[in-house]
Protein backbone atom coordinates (compact mmCIF):
# COMPACT_ATOMS: atom_id res chain seq x y z
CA UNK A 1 0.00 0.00 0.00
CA UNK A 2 3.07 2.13 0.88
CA UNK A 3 5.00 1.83 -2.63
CA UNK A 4 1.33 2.70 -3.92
CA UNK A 5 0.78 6.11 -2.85
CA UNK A 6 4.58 6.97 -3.36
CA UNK A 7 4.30 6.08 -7.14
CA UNK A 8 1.33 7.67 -7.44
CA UNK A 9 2.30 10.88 -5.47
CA UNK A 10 3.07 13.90 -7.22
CA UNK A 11 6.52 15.08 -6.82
CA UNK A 12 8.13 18.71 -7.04
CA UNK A 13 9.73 17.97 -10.70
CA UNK A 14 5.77 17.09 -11.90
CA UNK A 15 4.47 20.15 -9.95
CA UNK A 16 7.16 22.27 -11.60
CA UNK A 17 6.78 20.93 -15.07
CA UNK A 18 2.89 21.38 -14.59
CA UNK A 19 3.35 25.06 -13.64
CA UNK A 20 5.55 26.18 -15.92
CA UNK A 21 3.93 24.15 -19.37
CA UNK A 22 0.71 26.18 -18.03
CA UNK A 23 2.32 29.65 -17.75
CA UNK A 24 3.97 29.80 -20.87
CA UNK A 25 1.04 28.60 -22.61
CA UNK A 26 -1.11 31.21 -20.81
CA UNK A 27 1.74 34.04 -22.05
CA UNK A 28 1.68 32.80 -25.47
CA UNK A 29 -2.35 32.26 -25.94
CA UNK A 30 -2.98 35.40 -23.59
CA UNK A 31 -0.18 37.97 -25.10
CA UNK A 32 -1.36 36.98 -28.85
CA UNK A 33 -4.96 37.33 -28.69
CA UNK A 34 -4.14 40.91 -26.72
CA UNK A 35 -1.93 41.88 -29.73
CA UNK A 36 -4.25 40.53 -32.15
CA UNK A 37 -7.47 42.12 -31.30
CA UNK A 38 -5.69 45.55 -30.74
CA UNK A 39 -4.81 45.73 -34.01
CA UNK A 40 -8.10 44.72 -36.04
CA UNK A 41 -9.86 48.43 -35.59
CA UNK A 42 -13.17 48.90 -33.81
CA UNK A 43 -13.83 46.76 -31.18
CA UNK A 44 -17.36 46.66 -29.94
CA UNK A 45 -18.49 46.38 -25.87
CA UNK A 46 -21.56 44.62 -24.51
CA UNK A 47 -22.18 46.25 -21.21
CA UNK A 48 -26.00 45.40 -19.41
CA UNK A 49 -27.63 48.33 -17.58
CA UNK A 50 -27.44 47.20 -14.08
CA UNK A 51 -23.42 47.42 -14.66
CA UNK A 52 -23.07 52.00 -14.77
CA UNK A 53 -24.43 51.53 -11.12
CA UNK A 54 -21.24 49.09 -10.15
CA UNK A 55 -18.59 51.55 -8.20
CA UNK A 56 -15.23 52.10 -9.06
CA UNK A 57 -13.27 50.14 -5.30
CA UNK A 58 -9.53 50.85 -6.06
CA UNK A 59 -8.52 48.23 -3.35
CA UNK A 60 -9.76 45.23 -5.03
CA UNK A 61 -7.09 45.90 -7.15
CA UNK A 62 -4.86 43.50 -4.31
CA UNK A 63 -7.13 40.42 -4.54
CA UNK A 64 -7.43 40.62 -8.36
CA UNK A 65 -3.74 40.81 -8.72
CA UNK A 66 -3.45 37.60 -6.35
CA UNK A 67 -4.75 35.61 -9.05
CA UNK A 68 -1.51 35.50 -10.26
CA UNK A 69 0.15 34.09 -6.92
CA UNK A 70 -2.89 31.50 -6.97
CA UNK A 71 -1.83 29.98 -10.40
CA UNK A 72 1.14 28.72 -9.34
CA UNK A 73 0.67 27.68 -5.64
CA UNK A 74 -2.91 25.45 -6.74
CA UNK A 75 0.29 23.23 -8.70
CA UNK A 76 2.57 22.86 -5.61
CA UNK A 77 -0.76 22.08 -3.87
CA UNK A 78 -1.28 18.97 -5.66
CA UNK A 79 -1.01 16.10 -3.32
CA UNK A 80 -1.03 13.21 -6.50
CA UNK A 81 -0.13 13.20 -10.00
CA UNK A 82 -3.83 11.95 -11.00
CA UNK A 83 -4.99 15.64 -9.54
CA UNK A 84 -2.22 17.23 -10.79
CA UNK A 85 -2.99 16.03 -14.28
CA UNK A 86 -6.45 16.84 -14.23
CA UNK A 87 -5.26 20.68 -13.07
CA UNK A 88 -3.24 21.27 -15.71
CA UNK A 89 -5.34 19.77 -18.56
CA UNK A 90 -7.98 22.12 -16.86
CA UNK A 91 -6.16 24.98 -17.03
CA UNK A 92 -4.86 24.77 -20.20
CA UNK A 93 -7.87 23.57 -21.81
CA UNK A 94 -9.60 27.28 -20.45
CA UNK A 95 -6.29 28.81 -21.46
CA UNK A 96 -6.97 27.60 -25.24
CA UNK A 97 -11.03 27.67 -25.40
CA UNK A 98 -10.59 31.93 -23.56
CA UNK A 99 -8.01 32.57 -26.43
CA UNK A 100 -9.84 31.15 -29.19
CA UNK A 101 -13.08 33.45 -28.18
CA UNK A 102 -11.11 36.33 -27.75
CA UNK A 103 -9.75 36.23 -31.28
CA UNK A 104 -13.35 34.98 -33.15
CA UNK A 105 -15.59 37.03 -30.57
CA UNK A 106 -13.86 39.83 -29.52
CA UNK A 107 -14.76 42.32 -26.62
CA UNK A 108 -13.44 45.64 -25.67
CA UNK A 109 -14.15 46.61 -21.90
CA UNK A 110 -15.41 50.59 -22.12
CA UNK A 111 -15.18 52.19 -18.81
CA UNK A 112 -12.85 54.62 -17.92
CA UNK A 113 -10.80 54.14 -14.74
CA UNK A 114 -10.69 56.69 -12.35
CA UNK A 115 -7.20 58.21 -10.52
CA UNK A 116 -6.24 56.65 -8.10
CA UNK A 117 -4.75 58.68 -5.07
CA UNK A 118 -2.99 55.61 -3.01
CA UNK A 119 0.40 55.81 -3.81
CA UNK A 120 0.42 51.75 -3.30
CA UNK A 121 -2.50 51.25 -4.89
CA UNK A 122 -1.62 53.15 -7.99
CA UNK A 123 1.40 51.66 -8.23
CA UNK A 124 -0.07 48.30 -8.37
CA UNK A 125 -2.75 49.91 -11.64
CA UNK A 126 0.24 51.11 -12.96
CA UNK A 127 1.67 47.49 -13.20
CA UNK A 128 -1.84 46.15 -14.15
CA UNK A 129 -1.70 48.40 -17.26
CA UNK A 130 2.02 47.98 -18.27
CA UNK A 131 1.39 44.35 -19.63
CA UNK A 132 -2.93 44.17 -19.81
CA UNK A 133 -5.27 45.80 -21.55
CA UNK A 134 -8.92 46.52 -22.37
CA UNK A 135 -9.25 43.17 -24.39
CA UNK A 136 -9.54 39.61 -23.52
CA UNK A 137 -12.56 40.16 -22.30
CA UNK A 138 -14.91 37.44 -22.42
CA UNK A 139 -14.25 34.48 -20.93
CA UNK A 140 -12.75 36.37 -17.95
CA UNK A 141 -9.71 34.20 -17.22
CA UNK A 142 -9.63 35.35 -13.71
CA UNK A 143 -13.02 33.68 -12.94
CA UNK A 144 -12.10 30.54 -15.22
CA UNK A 145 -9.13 30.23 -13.25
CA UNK A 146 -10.71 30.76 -9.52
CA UNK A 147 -13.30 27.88 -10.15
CA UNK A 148 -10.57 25.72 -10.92
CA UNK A 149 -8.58 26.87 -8.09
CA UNK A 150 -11.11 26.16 -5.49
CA UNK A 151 -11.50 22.67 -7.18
CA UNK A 152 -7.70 21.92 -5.44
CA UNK A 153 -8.21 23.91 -2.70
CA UNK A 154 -11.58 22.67 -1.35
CA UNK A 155 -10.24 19.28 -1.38
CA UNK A 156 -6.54 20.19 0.25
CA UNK A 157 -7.66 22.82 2.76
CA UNK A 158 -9.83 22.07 6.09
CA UNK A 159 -11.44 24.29 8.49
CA UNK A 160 -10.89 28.00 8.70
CA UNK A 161 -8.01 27.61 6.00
CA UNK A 162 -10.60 26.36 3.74
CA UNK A 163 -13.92 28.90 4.50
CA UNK A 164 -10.80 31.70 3.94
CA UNK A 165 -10.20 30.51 0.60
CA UNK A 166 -13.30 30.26 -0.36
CA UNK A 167 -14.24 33.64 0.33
CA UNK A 168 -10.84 35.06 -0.72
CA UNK A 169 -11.97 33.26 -4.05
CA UNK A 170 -15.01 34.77 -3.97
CA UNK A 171 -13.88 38.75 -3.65
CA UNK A 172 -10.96 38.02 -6.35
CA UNK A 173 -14.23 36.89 -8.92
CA UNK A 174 -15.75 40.19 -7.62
CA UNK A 175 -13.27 42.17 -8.14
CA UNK A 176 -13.03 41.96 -11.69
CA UNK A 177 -16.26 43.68 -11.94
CA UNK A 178 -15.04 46.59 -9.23
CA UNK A 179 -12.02 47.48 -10.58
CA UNK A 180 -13.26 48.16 -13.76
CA UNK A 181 -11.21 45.68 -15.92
CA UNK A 182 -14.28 43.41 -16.53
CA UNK A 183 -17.99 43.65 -17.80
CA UNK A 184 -20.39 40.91 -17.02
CA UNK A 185 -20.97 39.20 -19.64
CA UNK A 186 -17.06 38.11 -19.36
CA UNK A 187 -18.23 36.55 -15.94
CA UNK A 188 -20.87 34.51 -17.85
CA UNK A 189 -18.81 33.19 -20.24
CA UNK A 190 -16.28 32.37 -17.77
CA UNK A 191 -18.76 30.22 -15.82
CA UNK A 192 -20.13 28.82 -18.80
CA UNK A 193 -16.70 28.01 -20.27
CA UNK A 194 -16.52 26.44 -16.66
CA UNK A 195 -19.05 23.85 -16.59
CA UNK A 196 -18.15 22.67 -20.19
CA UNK A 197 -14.52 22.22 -18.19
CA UNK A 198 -15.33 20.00 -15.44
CA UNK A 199 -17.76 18.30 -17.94
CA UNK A 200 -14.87 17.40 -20.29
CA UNK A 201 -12.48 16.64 -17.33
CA UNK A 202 -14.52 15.68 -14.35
CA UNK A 203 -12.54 14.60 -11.46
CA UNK A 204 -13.75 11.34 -10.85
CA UNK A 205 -16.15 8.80 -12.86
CA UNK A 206 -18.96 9.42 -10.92
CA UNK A 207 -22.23 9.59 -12.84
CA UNK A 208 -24.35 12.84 -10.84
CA UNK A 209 -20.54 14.72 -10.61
CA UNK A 210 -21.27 14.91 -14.62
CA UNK A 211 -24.75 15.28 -14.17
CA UNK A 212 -24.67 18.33 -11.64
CA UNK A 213 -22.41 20.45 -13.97
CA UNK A 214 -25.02 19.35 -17.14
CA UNK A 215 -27.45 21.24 -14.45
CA UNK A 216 -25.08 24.23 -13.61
CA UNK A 217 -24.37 24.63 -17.52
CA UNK A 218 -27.92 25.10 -18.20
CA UNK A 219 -28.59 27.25 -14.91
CA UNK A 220 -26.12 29.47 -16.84
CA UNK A 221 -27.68 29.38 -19.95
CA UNK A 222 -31.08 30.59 -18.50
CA UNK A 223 -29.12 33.58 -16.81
CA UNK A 224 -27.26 34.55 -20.09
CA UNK A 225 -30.93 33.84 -21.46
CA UNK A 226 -32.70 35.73 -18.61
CA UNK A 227 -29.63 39.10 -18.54
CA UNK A 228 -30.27 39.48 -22.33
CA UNK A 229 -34.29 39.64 -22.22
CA UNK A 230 -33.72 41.87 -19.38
CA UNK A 231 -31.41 44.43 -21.97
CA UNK A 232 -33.42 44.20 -25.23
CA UNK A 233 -37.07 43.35 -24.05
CA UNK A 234 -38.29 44.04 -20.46
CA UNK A 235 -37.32 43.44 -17.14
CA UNK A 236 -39.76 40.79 -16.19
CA UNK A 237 -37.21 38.85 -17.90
CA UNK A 238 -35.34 38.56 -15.10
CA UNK A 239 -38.12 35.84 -13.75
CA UNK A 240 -36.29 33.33 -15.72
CA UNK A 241 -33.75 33.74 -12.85
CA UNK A 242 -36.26 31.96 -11.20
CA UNK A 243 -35.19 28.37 -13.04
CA UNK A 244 -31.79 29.36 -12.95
CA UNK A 245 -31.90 29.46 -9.07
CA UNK A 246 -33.73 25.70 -9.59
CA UNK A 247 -31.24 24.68 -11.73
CA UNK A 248 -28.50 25.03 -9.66
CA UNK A 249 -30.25 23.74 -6.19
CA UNK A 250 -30.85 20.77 -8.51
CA UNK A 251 -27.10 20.30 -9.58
CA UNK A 252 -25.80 20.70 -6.03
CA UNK A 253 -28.19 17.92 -5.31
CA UNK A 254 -27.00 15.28 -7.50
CA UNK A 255 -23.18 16.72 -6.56
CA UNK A 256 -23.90 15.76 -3.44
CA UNK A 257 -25.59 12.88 -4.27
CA UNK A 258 -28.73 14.26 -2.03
CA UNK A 259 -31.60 11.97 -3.48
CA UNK A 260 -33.95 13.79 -0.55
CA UNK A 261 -33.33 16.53 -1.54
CA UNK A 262 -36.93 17.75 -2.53
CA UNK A 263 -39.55 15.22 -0.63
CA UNK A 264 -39.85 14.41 2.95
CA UNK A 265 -40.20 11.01 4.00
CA UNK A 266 -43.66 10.82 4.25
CA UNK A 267 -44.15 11.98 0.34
CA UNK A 268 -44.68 15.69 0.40
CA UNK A 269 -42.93 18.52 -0.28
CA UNK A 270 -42.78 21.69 2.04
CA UNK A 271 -44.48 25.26 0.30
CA UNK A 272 -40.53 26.61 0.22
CA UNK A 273 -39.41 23.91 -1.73
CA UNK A 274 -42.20 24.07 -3.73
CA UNK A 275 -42.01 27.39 -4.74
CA UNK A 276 -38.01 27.16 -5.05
CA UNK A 277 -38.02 24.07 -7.13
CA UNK A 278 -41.06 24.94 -9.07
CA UNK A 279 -39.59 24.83 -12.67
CA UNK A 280 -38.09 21.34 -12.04
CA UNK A 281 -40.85 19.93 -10.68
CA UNK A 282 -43.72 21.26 -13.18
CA UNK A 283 -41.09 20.10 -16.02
CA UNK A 284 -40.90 16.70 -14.67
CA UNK A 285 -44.84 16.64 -14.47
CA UNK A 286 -45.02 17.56 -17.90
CA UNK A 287 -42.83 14.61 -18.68
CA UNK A 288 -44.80 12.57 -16.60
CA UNK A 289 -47.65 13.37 -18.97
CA UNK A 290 -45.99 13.00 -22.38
CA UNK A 291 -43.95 9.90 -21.55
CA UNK A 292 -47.21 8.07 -19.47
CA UNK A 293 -49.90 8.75 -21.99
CA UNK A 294 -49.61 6.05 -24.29
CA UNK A 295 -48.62 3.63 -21.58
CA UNK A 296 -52.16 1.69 -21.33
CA UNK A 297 -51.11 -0.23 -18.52
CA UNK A 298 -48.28 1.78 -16.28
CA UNK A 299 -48.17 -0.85 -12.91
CA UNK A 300 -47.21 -4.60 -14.07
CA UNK A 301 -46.85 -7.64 -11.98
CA UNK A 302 -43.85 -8.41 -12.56
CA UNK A 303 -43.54 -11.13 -9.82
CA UNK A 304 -46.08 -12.86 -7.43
CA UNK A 305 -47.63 -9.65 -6.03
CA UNK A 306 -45.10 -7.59 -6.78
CA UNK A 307 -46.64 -4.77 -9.22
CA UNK A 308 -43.67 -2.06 -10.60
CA UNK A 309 -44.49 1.22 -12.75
CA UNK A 310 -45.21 4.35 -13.59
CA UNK A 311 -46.50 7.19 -9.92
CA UNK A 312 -50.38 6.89 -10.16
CA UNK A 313 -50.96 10.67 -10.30
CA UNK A 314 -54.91 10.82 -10.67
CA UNK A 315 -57.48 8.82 -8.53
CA UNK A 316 -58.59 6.97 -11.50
CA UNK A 317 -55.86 5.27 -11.72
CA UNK A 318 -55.62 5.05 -7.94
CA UNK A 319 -58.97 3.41 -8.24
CA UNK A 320 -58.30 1.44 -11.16
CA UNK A 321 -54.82 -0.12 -9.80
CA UNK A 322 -57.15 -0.93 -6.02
CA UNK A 323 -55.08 0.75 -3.32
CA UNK A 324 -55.71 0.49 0.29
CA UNK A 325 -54.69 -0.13 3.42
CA UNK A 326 -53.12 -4.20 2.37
CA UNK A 327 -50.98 -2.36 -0.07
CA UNK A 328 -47.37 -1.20 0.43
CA UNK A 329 -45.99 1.50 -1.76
CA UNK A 330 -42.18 1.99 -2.78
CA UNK A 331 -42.41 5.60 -3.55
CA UNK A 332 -38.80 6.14 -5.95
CA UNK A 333 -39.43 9.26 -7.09
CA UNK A 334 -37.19 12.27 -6.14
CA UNK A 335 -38.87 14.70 -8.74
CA UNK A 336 -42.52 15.51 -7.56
CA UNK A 337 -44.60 14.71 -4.51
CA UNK A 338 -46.80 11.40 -4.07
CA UNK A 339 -50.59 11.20 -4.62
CA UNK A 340 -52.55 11.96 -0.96
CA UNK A 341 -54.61 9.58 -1.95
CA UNK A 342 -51.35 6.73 -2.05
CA UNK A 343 -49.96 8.18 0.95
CA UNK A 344 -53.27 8.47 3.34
CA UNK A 345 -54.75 4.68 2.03
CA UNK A 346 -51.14 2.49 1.77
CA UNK A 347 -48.44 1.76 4.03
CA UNK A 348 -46.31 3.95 2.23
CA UNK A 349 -42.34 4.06 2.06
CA UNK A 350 -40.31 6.92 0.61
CA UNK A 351 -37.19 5.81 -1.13
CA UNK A 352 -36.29 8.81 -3.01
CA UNK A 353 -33.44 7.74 -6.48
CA UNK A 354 -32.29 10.42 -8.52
CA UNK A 355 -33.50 10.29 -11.80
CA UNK A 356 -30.61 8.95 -14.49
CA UNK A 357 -28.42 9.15 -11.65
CA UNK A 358 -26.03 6.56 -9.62
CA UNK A 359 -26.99 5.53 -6.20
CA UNK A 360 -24.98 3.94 -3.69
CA UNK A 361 -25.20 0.34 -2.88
CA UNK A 362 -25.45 0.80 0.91
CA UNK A 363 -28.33 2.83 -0.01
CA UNK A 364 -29.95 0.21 -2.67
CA UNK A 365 -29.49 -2.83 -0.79
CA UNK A 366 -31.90 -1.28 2.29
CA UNK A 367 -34.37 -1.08 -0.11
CA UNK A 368 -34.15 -3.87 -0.98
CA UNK A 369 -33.83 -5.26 2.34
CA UNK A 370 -37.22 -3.74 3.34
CA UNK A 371 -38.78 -5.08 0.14
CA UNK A 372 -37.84 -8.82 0.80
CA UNK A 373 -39.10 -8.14 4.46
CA UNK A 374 -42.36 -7.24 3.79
CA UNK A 375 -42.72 -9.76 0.97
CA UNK A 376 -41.74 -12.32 3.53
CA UNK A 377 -44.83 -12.14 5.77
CA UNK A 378 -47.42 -10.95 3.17
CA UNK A 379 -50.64 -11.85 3.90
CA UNK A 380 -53.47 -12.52 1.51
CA UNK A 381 -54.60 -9.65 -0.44
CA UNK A 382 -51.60 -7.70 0.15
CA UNK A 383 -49.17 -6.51 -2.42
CA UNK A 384 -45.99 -4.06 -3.07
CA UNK A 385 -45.97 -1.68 -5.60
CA UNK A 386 -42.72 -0.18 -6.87
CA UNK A 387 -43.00 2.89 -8.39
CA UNK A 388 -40.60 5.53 -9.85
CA UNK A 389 -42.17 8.50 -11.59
CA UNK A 390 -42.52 7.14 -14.99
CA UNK A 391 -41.94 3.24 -14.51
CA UNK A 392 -39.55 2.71 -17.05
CA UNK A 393 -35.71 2.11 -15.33
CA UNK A 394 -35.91 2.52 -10.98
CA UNK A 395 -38.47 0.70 -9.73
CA UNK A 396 -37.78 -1.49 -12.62
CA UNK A 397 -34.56 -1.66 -11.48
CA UNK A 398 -35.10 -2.24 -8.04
CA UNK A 399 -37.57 -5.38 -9.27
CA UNK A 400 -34.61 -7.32 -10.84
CA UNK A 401 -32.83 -6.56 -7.49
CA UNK A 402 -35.50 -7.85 -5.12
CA UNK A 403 -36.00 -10.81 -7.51
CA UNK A 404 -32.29 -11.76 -8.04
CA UNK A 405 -32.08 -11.68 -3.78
CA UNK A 406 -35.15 -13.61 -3.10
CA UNK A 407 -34.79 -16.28 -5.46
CA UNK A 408 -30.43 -16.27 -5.97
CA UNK A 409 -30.17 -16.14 -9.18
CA UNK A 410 -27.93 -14.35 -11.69
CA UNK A 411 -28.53 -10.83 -12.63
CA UNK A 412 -29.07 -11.57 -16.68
CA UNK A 413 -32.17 -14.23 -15.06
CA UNK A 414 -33.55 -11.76 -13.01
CA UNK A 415 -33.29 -8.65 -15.27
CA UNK A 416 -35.45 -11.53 -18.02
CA UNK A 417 -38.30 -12.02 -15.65
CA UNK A 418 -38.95 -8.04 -15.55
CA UNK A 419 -38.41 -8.04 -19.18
CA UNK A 420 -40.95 -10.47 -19.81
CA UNK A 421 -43.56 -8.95 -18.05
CA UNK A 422 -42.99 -5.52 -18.68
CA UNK A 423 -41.45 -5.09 -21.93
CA UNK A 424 -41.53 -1.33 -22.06
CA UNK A 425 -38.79 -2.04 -18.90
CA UNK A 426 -35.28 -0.23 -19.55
CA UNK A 427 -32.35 -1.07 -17.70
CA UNK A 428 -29.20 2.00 -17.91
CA UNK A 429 -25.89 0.84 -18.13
CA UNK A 430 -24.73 2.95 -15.33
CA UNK A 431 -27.14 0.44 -13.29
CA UNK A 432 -24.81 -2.49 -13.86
CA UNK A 433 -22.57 -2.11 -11.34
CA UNK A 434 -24.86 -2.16 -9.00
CA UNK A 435 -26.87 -4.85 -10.45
């Protein structure tokens, strides 16, 4: 285990090597596109309104400028060469995509500085505009960069060493707006350019890491989407905020693998999360809807009373399917709430999944568990129904693992009985290792 971690462990040469193939690309890409762009004639701006009320705080000037020192310690912070790897390709992959846009979209920032009276302070502007300039604009580089910063530092740092960096972070991305060398539409790109990163080079093979930055990417696209109804059209278009904001609550969700993080165990969701997660939830319903409607029979028995499928939203189908007090639900869904009806007339169970997302075995195998209790000592009349919101792949999924458990058989056997009876049935890959 020893000679492991050695050969695997990053060593000054790598860090060095790491640092210094990133900088010079970053002078090369960075210094070319400046030239470039100065040199092509009129450059245009794209400033929103909110941003002529921003003021002009001369002593950001020392966070923005520690950027710089934060490039090359995140590389001598690298505790393995797997991390270290995954730094630099992220860096220099931002380094590349920023230069390319500045050259094919180029962006001129437009306000004027004012003088600055510090004699420190000035002298640190002075620097600033000896080797920068008012281009390479959007992406901003110095939010690209701080993003990929904290991604070393949040994992390297503990306690107060940690919330300091994070909110160090956090005033550097600021003060690109404050000391007038950035507009925001740079930010947005930056952030955008961000998520595409850590979607191309996630840190780790885990299925909801990729799916909370597909969430994050679109949260931004509804803000770029919201910002520019807001300049051309009205202001109420800042309401698409509003699924931004959902967006992004949904994302940190499946980051942190949080499959509760909507419903309560008894079904229902609070009025705040209602209102918060609104957009998600109505989309899902919609889905619900388009996906369900053709299914003529959405709960199978797919096993001696053991029915899976689709959430019975409507008391039809409540009625129609016969629940009462002999039946026990397996409520999968983490999207929407569960029918009052189901909830007040079943003994009910709350086993929130993330839709297309992974879910730990610890976490799978108690359902499970529960299921092949209750099936044990069923009496007559009774039954378990295992539903997901749409029926198609978790409580499917869950079937074949309750059915491979209770009667030992292989996976490929037990995945053939669901089949059989429910052909619509769909089993993801990213199930399998689990399964």
């Amino acid at each position: 285990m020893v000679t492991k971690e050695i050969k695997y462990k990053a060593t000054l040469k790598d860090k060095f090597l790491g640092l210094m193939a990133s900088y010079i690309l970053f002078l090369i890409i960075y210094n070319f596109s400046g030239w470039y762009v100065s040199n092509i004639g009129n450059v245009d701006s794209f400033v929103f309104r909110f941003e002529y009320h921003i003021p002009f705080l001369s002593w950001m000037i020392v966070p923005y400028m520690s950027s710089g020192l934060l490039f090359g310690l995140v590389f001598f912070m690298c505790s393995s060469r797997n991390q270290l790897i995954l730094l630099t390709k992220r860096i220099n992959f931002i380094t590349i995509v920023s230069g390319l846009c500045f050259i094919i979209f180029p962006l001129k920032y437009s306000f004027v500085k004012p003088e600055v009276e510090t004699p420190l302070l000035n002298l640190c502007y002075q620097f600033l505009n000896s080797w920068d300039t008012n281009y390479n604009q959007a992406p901003s580089l110095h939010i690209s960069y701080a993003c990929v910063f904290w991604s070393i530092l949040r994992t390297e740092l503990n306690g107060r060493w940690k919330t300091a960096a994070e909110v160090w972070l956090l005033i550097m991305s600021i003060s690109t707006l404050t000391i007038y060398q950035h507009h925001f539409i740079d930010i947005v790109a930056a952030l955008l350019l961000v998520c595409v990163t850590f979607l191309v080079f996630p840190n780790n093979k885990n299925r909801n890491f990729r799916i909370q930055f597909i969430f994050f990417l679109s949260g931004m696209l509804f803000i770029l989407m919201a910002l520019l109804v807001y300049q051309y059209i009205s202001i109420s278009g800042l309401l698409i905020l509003w699924v931004s904001l959902a967006l992004f609550l949904v994302g940190m969700a499946y980051g942190n693998s949080n499959a509760r993080f909507l419903k309560r165990k008894d079904g229902t969701i609070s009025m705040i999360n209602t209102i918060l997660y609104f957009p998600y939830i109505f989309t899902y319903k919609i889905m619900r809807r388009f996906f369900c409607k053709n299914n003529k029979q959405p709960v199978r028995e797919v096993f001696p009373h053991i029915f899976v499928g689709a959430m019975l939203y409507s008391a039809k189908l409540v009625n129609e399917f016969g629940i009462d007090d002999k039946t026990i639900v397996i409520d999968l869904s983490a999207e929407v709430e569960e029918n009052k009806m189901i909830r007040q007339n079943s003994i009910y169970y709350s086993f929130p999944i993330l839709d297309v997302g992974d879910a730990s075995k610890e976490y799978v195998t108690s359902i499970v568990d529960l299921i092949c209790e209750k099936y044990k000592i069923l009496q007559p009349g009774e039954k378990i129904h295992i539903h997901c919101l749409m029926g198609y792949s978790r409580s499917v999924y869950i079937a074949a693992m309750f059915i491979k458990r209770y009667l030992n058989i292989s996976t490929e056997k037990a995945i053939a009985i669901v089949s059989e009876r429910y052909p619509e049935a769909i089993f993801p890959r990213y199930f399998s290792n689990l399964l």
